[in-house]
Every structure is written in C-alpha cells, then in structure tokens.
PDB file of N, CA and C in Angstrom:
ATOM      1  N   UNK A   1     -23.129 -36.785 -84.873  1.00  0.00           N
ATOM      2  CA  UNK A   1     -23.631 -36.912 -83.526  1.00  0.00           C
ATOM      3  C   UNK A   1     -22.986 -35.828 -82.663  1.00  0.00           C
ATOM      4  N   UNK A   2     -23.908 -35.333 -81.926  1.00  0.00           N
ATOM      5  CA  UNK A   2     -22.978 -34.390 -81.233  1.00  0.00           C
ATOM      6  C   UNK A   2     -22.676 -34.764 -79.931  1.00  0.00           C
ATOM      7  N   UNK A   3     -21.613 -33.616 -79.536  1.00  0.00           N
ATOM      8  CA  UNK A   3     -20.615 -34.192 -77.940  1.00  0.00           C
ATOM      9  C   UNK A   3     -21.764 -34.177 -76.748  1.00  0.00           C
ATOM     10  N   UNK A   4     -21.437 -35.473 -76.116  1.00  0.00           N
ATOM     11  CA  UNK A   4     -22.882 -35.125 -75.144  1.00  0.00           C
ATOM     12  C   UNK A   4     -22.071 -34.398 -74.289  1.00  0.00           C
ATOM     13  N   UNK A   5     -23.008 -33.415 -73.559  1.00  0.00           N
ATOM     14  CA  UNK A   5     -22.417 -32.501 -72.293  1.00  0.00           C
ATOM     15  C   UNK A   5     -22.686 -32.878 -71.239  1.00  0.00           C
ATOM     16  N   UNK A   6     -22.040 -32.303 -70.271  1.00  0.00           N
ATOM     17  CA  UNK A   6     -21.996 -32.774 -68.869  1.00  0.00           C
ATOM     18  C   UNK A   6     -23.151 -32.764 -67.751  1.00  0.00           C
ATOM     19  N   UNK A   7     -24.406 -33.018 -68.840  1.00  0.00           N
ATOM     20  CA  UNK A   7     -25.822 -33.111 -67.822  1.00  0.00           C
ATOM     21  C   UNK A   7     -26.180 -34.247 -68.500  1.00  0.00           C
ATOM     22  N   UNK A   8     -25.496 -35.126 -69.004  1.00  0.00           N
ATOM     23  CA  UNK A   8     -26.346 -36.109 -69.567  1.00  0.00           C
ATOM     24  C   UNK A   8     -26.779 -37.261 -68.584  1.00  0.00           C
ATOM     25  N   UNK A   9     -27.193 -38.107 -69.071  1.00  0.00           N
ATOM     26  CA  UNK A   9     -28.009 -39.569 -67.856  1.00  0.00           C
ATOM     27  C   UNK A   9     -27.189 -40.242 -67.461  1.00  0.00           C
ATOM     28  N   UNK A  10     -26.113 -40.661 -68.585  1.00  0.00           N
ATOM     29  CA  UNK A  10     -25.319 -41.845 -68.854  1.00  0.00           C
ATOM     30  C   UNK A  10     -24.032 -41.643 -67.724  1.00  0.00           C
ATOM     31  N   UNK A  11     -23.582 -40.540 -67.250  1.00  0.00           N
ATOM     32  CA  UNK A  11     -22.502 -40.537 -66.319  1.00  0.00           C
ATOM     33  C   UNK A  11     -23.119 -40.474 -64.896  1.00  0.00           C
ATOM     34  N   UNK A  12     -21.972 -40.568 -64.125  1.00  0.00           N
ATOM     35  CA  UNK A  12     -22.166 -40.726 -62.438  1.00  0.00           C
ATOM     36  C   UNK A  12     -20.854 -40.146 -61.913  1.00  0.00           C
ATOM     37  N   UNK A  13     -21.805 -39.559 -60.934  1.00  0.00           N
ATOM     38  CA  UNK A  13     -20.649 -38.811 -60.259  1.00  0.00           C
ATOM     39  C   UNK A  13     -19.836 -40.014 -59.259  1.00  0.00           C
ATOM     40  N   UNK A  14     -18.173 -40.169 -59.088  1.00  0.00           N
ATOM     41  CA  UNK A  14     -17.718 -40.829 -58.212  1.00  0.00           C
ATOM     42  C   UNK A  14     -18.188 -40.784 -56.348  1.00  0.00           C
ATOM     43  N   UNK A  15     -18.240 -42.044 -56.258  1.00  0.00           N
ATOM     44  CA  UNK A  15     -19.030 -42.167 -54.835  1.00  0.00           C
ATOM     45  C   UNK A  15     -17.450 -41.590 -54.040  1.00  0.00           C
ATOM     46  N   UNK A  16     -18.071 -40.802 -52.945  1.00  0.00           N
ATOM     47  CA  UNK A  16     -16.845 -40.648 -51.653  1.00  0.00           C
ATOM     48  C   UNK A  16     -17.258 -41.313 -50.551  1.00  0.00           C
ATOM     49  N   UNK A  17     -16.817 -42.242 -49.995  1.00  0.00           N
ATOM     50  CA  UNK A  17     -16.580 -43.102 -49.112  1.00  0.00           C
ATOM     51  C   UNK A  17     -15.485 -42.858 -48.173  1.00  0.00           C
ATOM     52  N   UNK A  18     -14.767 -42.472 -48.167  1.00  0.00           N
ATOM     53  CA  UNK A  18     -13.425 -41.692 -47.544  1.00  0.00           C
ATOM     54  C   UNK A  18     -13.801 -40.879 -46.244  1.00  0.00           C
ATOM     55  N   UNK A  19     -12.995 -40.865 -45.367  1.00  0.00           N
ATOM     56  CA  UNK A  19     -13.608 -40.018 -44.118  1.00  0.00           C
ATOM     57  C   UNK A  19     -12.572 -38.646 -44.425  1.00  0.00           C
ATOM     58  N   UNK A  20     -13.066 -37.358 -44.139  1.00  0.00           N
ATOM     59  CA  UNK A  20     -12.513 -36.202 -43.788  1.00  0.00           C
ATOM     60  C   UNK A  20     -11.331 -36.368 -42.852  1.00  0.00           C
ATOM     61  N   UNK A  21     -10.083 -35.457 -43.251  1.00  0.00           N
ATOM     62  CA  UNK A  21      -9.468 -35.144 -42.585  1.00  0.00           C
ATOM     63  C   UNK A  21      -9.850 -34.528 -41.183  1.00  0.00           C
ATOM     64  N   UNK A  22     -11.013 -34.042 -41.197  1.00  0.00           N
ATOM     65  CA  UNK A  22     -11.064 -33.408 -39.617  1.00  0.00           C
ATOM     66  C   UNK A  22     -12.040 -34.342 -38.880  1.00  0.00           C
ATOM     67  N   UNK A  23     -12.430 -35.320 -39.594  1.00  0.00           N
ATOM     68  CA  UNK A  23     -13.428 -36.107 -38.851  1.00  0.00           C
ATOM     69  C   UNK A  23     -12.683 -36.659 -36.897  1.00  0.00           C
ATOM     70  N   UNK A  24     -12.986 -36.411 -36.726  1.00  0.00           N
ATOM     71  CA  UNK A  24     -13.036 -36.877 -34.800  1.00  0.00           C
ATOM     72  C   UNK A  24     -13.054 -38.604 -34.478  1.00  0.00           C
ATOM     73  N   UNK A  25     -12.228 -39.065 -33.626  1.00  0.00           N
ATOM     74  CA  UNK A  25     -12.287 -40.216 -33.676  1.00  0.00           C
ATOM     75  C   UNK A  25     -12.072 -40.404 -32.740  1.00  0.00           C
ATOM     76  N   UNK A  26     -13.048 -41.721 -31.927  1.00  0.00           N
ATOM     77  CA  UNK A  26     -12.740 -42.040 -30.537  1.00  0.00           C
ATOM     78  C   UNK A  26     -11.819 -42.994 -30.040  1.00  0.00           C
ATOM     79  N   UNK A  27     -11.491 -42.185 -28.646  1.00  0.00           N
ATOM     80  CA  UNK A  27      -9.882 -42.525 -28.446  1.00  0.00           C
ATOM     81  C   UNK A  27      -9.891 -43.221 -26.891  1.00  0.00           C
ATOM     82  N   UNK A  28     -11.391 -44.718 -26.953  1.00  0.00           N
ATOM     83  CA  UNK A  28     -11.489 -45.174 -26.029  1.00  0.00           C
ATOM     84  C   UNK A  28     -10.818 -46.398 -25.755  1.00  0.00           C
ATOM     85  N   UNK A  29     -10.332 -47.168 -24.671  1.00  0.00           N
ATOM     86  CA  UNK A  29      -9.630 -48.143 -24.675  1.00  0.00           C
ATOM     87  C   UNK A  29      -9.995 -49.302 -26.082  1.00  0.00           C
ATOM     88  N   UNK A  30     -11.090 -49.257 -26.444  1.00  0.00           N
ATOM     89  CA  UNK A  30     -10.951 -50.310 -28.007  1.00  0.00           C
ATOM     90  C   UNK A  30     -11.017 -49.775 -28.952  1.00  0.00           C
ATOM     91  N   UNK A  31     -10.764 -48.556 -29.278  1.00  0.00           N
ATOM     92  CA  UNK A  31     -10.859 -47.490 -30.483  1.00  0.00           C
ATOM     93  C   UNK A  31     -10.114 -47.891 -31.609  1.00  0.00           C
ATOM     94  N   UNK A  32      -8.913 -48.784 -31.594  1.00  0.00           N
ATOM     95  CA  UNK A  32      -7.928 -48.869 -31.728  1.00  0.00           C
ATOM     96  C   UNK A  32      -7.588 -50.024 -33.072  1.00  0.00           C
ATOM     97  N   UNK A  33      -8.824 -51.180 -32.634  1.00  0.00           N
ATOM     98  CA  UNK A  33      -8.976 -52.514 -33.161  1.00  0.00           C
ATOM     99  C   UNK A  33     -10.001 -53.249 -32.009  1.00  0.00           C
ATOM    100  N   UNK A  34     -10.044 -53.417 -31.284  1.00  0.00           N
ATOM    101  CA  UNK A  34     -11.146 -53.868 -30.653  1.00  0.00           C
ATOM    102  C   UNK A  34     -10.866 -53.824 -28.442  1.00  0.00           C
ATOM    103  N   UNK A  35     -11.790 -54.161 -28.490  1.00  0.00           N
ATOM    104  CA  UNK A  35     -11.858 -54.364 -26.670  1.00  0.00           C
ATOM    105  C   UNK A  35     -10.411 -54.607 -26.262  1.00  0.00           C
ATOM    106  N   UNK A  36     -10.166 -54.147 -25.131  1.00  0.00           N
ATOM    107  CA  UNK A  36      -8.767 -54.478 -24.126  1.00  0.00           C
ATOM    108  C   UNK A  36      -9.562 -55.660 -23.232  1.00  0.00           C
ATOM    109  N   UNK A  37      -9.138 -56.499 -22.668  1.00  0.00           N
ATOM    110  CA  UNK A  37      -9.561 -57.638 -21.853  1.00  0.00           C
ATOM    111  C   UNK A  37      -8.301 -58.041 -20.994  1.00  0.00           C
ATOM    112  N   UNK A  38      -8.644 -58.557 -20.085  1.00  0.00           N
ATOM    113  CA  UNK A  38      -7.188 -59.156 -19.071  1.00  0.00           C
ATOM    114  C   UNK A  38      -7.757 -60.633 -18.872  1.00  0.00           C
ATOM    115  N   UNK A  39      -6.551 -61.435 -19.221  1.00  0.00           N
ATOM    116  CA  UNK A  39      -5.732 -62.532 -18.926  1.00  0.00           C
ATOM    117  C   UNK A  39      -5.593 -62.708 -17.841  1.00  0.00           C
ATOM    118  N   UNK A  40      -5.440 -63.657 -16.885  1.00  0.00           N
ATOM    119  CA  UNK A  40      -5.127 -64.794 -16.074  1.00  0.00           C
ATOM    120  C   UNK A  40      -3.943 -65.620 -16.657  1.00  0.00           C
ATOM    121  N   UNK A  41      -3.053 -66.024 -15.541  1.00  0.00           N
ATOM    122  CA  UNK A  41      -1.899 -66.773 -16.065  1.00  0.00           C
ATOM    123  C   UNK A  41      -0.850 -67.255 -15.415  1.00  0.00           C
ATOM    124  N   UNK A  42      -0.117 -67.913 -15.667  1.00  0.00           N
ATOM    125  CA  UNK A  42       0.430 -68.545 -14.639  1.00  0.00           C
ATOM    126  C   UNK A  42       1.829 -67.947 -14.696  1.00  0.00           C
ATOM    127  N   UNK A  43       2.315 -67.225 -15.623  1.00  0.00           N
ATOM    128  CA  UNK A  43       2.816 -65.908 -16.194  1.00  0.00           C
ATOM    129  C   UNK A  43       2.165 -64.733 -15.538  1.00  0.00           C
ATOM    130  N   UNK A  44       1.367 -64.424 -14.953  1.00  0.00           N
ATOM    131  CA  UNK A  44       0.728 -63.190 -14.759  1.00  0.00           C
ATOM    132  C   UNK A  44      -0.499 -62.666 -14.840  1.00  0.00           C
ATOM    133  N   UNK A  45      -1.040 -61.783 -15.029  1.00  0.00           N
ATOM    134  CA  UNK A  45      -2.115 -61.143 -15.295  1.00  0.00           C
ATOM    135  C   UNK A  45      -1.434 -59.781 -16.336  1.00  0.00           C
ATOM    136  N   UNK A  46      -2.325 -60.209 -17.923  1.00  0.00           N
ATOM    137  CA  UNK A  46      -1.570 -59.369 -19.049  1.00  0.00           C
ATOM    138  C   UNK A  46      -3.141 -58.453 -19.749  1.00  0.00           C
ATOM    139  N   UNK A  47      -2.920 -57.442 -20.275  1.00  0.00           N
ATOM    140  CA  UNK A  47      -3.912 -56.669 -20.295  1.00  0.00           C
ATOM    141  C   UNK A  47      -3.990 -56.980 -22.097  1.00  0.00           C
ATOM    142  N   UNK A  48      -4.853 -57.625 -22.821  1.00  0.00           N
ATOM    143  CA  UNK A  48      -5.028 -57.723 -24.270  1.00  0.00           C
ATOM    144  C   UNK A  48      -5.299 -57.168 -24.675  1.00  0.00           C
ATOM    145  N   UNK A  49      -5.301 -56.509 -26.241  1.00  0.00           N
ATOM    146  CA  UNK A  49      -6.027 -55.541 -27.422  1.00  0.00           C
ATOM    147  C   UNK A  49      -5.596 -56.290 -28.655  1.00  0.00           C
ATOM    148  N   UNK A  50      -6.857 -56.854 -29.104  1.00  0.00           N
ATOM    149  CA  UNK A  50      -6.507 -56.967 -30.794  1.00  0.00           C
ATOM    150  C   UNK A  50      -6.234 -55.633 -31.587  1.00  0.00           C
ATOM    151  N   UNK A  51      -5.310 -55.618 -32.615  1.00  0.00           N
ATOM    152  CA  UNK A  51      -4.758 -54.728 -33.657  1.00  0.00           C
ATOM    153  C   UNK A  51      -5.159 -55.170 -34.590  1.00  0.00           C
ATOM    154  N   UNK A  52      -5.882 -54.358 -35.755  1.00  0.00           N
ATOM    155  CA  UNK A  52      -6.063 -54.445 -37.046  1.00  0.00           C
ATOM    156  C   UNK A  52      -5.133 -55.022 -37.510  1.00  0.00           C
ATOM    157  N   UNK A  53      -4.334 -53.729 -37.240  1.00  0.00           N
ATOM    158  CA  UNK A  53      -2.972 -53.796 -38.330  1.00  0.00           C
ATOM    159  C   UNK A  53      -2.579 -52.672 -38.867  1.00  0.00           C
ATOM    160  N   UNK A  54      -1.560 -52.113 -38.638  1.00  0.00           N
ATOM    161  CA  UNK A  54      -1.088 -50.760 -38.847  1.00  0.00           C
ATOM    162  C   UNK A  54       0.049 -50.422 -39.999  1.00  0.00           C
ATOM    163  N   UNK A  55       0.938 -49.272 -40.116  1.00  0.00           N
ATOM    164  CA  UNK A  55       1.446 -49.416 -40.668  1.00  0.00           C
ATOM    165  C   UNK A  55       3.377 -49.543 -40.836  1.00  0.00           C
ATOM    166  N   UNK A  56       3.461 -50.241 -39.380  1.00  0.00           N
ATOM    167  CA  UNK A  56       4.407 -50.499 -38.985  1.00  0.00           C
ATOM    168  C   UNK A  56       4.648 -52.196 -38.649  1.00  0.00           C
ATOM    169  N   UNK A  57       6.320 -52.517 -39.441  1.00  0.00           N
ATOM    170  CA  UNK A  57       6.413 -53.738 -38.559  1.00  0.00           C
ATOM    171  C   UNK A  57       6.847 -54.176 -37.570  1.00  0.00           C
ATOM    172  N   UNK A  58       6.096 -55.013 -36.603  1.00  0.00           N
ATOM    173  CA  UNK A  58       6.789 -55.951 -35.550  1.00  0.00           C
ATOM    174  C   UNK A  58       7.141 -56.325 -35.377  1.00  0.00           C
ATOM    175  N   UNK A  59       8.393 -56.857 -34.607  1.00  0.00           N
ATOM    176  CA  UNK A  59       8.661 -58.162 -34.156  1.00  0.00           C
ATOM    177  C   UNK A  59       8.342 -59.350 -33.365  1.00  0.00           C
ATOM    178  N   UNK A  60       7.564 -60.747 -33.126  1.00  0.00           N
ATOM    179  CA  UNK A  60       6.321 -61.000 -32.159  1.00  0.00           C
ATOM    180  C   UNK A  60       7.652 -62.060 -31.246  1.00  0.00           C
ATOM    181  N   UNK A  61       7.593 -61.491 -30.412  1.00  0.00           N
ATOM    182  CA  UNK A  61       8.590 -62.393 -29.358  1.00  0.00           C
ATOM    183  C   UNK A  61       8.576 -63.620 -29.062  1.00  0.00           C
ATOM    184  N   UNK A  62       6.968 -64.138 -29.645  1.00  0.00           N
ATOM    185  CA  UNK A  62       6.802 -65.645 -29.838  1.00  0.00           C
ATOM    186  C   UNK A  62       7.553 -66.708 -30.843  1.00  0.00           C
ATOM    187  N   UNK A  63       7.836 -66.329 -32.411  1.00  0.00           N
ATOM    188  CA  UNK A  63       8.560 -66.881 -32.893  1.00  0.00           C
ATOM    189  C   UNK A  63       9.159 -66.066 -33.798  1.00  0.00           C
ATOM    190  N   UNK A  64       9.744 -64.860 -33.369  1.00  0.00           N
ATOM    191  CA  UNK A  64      10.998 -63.815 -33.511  1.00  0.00           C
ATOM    192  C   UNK A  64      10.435 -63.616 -35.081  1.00  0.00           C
ATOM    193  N   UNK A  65       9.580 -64.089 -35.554  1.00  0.00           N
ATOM    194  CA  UNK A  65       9.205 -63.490 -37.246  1.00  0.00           C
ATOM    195  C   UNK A  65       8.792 -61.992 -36.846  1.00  0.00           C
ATOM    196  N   UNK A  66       8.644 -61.396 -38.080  1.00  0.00           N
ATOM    197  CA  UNK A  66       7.795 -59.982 -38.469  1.00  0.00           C
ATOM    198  C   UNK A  66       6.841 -60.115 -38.381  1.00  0.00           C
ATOM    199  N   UNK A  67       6.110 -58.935 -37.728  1.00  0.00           N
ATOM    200  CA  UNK A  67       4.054 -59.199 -38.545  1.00  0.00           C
ATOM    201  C   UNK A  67       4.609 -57.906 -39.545  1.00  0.00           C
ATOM    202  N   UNK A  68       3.803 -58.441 -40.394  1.00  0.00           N
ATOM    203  CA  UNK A  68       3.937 -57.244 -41.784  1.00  0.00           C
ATOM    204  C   UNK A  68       3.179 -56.131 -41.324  1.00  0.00           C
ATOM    205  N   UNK A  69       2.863 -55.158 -42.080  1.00  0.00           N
ATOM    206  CA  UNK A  69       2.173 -54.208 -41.842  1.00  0.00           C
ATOM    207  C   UNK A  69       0.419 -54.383 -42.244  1.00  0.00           C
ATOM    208  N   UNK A  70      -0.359 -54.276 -41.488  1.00  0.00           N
ATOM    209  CA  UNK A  70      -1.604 -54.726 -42.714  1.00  0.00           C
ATOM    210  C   UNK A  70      -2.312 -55.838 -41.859  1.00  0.00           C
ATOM    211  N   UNK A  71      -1.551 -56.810 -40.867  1.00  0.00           N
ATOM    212  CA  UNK A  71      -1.873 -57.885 -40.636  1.00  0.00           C
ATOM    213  C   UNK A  71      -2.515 -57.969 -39.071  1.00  0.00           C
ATOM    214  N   UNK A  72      -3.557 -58.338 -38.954  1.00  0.00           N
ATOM    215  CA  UNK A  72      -3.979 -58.231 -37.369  1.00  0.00           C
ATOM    216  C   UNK A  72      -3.266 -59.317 -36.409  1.00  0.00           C
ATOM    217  N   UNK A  73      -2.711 -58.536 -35.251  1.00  0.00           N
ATOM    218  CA  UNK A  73      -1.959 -59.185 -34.055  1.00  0.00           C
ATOM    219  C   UNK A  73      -2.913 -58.657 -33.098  1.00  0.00           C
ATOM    220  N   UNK A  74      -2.380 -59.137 -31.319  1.00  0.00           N
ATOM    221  CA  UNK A  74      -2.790 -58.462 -30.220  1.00  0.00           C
ATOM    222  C   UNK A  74      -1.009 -58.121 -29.835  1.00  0.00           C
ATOM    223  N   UNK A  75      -1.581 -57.211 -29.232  1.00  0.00           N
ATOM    224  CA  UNK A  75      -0.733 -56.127 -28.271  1.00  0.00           C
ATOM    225  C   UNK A  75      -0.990 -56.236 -26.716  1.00  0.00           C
ATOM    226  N   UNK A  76       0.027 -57.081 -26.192  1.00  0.00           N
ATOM    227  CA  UNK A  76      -0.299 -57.117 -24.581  1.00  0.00           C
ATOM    228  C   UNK A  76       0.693 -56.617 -23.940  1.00  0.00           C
ATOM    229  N   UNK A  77       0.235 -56.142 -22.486  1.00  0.00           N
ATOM    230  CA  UNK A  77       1.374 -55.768 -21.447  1.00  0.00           C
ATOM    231  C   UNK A  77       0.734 -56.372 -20.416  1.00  0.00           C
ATOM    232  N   UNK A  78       1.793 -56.195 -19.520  1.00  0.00           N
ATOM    233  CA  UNK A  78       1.711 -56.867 -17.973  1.00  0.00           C
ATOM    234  C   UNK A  78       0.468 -55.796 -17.253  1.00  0.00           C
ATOM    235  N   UNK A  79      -0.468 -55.968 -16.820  1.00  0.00           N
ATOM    236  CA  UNK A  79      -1.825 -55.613 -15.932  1.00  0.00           C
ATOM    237  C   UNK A  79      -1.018 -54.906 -14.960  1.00  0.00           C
ATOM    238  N   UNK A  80       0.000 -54.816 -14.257  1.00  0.00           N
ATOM    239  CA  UNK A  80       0.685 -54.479 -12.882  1.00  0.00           C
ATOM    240  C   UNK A  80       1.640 -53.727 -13.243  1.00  0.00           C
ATOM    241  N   UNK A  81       1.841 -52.665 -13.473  1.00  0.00           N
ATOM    242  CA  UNK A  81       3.026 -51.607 -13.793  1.00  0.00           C
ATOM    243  C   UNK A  81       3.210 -51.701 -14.619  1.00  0.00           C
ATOM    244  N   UNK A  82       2.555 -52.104 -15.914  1.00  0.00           N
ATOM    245  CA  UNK A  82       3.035 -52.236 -17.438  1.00  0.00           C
ATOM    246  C   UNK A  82       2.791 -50.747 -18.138  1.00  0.00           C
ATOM    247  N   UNK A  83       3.609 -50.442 -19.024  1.00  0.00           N
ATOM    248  CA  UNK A  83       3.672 -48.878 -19.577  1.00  0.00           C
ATOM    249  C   UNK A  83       3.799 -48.964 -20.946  1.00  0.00           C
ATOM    250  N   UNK A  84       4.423 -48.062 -21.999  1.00  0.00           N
ATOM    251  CA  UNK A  84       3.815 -48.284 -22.994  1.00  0.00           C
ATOM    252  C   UNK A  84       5.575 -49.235 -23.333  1.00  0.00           C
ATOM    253  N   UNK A  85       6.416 -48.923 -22.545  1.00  0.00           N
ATOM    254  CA  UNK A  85       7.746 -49.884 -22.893  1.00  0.00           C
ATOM    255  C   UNK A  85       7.619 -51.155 -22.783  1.00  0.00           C
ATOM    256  N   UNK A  86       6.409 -51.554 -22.210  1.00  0.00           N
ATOM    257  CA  UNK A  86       6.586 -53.017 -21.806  1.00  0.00           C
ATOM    258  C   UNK A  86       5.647 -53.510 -22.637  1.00  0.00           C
ATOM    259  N   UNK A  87       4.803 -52.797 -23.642  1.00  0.00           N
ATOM    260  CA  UNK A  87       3.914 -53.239 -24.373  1.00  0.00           C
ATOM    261  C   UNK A  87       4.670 -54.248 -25.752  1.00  0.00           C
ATOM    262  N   UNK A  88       3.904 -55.877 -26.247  1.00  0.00           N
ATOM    263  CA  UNK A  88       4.395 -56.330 -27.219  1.00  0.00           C
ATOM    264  C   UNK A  88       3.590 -56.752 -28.195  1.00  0.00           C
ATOM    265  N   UNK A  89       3.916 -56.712 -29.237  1.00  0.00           N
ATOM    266  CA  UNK A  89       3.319 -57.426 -30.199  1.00  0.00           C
ATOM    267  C   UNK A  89       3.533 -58.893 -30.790  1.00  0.00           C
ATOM    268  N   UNK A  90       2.305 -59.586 -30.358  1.00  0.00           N
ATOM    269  CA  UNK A  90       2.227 -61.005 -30.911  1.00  0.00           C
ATOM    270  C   UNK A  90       1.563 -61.194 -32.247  1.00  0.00           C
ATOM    271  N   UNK A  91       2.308 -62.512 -32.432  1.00  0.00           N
ATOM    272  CA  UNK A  91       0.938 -63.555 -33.816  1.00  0.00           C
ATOM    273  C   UNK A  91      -0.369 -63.532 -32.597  1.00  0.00           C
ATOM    274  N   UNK A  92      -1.437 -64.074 -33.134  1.00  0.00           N
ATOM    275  CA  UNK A  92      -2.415 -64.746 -32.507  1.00  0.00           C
ATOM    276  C   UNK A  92      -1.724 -66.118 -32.170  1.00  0.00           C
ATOM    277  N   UNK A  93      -1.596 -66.989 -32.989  1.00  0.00           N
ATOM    278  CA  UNK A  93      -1.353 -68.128 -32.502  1.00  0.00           C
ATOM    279  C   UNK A  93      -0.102 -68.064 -31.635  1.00  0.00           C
ATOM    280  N   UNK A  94       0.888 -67.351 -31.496  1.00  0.00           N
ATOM    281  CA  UNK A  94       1.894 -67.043 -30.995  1.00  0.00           C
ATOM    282  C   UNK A  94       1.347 -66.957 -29.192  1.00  0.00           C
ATOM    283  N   UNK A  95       0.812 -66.195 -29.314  1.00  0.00           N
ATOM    284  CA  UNK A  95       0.026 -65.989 -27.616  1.00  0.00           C
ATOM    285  C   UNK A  95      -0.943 -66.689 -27.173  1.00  0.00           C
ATOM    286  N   UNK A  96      -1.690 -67.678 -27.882  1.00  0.00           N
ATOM    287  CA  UNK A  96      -2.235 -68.359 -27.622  1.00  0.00           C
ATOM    288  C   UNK A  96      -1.220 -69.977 -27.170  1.00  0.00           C
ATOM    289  N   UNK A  97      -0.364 -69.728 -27.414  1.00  0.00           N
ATOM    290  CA  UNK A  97       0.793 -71.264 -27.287  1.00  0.00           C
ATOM    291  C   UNK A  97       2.073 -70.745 -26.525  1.00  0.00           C
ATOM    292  N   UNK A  98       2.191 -69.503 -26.116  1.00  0.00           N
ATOM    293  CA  UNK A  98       3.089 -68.515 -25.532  1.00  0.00           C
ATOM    294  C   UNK A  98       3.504 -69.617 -24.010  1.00  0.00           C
ATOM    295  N   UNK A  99       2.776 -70.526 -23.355  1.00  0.00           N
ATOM    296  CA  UNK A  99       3.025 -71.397 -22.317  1.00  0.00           C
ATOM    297  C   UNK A  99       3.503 -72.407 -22.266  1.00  0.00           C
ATOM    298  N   UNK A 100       3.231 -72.832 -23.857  1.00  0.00           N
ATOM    299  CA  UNK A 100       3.762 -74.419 -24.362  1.00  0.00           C
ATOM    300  C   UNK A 100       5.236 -73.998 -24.745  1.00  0.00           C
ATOM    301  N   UNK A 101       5.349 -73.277 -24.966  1.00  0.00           N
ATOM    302  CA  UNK A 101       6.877 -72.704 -26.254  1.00  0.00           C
ATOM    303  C   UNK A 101       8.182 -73.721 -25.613  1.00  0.00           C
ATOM    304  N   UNK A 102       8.576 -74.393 -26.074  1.00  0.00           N
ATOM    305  CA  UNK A 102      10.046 -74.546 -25.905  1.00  0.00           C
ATOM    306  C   UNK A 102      11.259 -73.501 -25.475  1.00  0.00           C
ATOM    307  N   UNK A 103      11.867 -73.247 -25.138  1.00  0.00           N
ATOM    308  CA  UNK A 103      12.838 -72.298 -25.137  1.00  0.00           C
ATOM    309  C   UNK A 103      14.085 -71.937 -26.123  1.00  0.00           C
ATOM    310  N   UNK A 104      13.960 -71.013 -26.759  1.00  0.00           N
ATOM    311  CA  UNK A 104      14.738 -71.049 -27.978  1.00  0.00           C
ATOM    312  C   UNK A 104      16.178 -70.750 -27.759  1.00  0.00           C
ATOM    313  N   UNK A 105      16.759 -71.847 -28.150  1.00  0.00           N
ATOM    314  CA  UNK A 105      18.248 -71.974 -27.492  1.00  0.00           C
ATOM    315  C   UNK A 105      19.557 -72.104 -28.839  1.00  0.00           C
ATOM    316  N   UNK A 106      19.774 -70.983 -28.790  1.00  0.00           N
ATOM    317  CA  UNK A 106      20.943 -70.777 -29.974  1.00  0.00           C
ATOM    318  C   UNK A 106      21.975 -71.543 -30.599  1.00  0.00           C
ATOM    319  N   UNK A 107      22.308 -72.445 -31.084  1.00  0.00           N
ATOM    320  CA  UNK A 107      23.850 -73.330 -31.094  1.00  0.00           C
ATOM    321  C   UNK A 107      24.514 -72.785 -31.850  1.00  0.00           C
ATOM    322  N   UNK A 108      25.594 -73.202 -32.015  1.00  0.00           N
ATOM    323  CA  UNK A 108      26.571 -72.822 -33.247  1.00  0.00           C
ATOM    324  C   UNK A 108      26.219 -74.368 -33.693  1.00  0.00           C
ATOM    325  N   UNK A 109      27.040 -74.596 -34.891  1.00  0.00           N
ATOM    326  CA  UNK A 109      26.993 -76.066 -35.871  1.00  0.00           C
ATOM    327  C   UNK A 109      28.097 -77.254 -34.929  1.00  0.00           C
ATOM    328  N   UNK A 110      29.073 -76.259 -34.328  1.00  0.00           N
ATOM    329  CA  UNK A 110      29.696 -77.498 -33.745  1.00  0.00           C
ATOM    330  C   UNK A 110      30.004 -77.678 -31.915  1.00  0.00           C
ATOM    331  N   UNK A 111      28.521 -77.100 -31.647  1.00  0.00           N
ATOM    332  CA  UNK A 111      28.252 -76.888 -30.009  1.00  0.00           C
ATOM    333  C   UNK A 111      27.585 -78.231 -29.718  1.00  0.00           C
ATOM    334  N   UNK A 112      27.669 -78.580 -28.250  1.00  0.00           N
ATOM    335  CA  UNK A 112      27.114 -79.754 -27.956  1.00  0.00           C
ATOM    336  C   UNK A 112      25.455 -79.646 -28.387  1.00  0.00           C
ATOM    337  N   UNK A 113      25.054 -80.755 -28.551  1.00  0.00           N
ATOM    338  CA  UNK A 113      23.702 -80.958 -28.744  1.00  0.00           C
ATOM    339  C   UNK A 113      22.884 -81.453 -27.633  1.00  0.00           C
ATOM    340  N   UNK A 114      23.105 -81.363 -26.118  1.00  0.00           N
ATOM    341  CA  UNK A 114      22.355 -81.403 -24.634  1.00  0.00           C
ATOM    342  C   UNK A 114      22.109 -80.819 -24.207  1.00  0.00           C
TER     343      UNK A 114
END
C-alpha cells in the first residue's frame, strides 16, 4: 500500500479559533466582563462590574477568602471619589449579604467571650 500524501480526503486541517495578537478590543465601561451599574445603599452609592475572572488572585473583604484566578466576582467602588485604590473585589454572594455581615471580631483562645 502506498504512503498516502498530503492531498488526501481523510485529513483536516486544524480549526483556528484563537484571536490574533493584533486583534483590537473594546475598551468600553463593560468590555471587561459585563455592564458597570450603580447601587443604592445605605452604605452609599457603589459603582458595580461583573469580572469573568482573570488571572490574578483576590482577596474579597466579605469573608477574607481568595477568589482563585478563573472565577467570576464583581469589582465595586464608591460612585463619589472612588479611584482605582478604592476599587474591591467581592464573592457574589459576599456583596449581595455585605449588610447582613456580622462583624468579624478576632479573639485569642483565652479572651473574654462578650
């Protein structure tokens, strides 16, 4: 049998799906992961953006865990002089319960318990 050559039926060329390095990308307030929206609050007025998920981790000030890298959070700041220092990263459920939270209060093992 002989070697089939490289015009035969039976192969396929690999699909590219991949975007170009020079491809252009828009760099509008939801470009990012989705729409910015503002909050109402009794806390404030906070400016929202869901995040995909990037490739950095967070810390979510709601319950001091990591978001891994990969994992979709929102990213809020304060609506009123907020900059990119004041910007944070939450869980979802984290900011959605961000009003109820208890206050997380440190003990040692042999500190009063009141």
């Amino acid at each position: 049998m002989p070697f089939p050559g490289p015009f035969t039926l039976n192969r396929m060329s690999p699909r590219r799906n991949r975007r170009g390095r020079d491809t252009v990308r828009e760099t509008g307030p939801g470009a990012f992961g989705g729409p910015q929206r503002t909050e109402e609050g009794p806390d404030g007025d906070w400016i929202v953006r869901p995040v995909a998920g990037g490739t950095k981790a967070y810390r979510c000030p709601g319950c001091d865990q990591e978001i891994m890298p990969g994992v979709g959070h929102l990213v809020a700041w304060p609506a009123e002089g907020g900059g990119l220092d004041d910007r944070r990263h939450w869980h979802r459920p984290c900011w959605n319960h961000r009003l109820n939270r208890l206050p997380n209060i440190q003990r040692s093992r042999r500190g009063p318990r009141y």
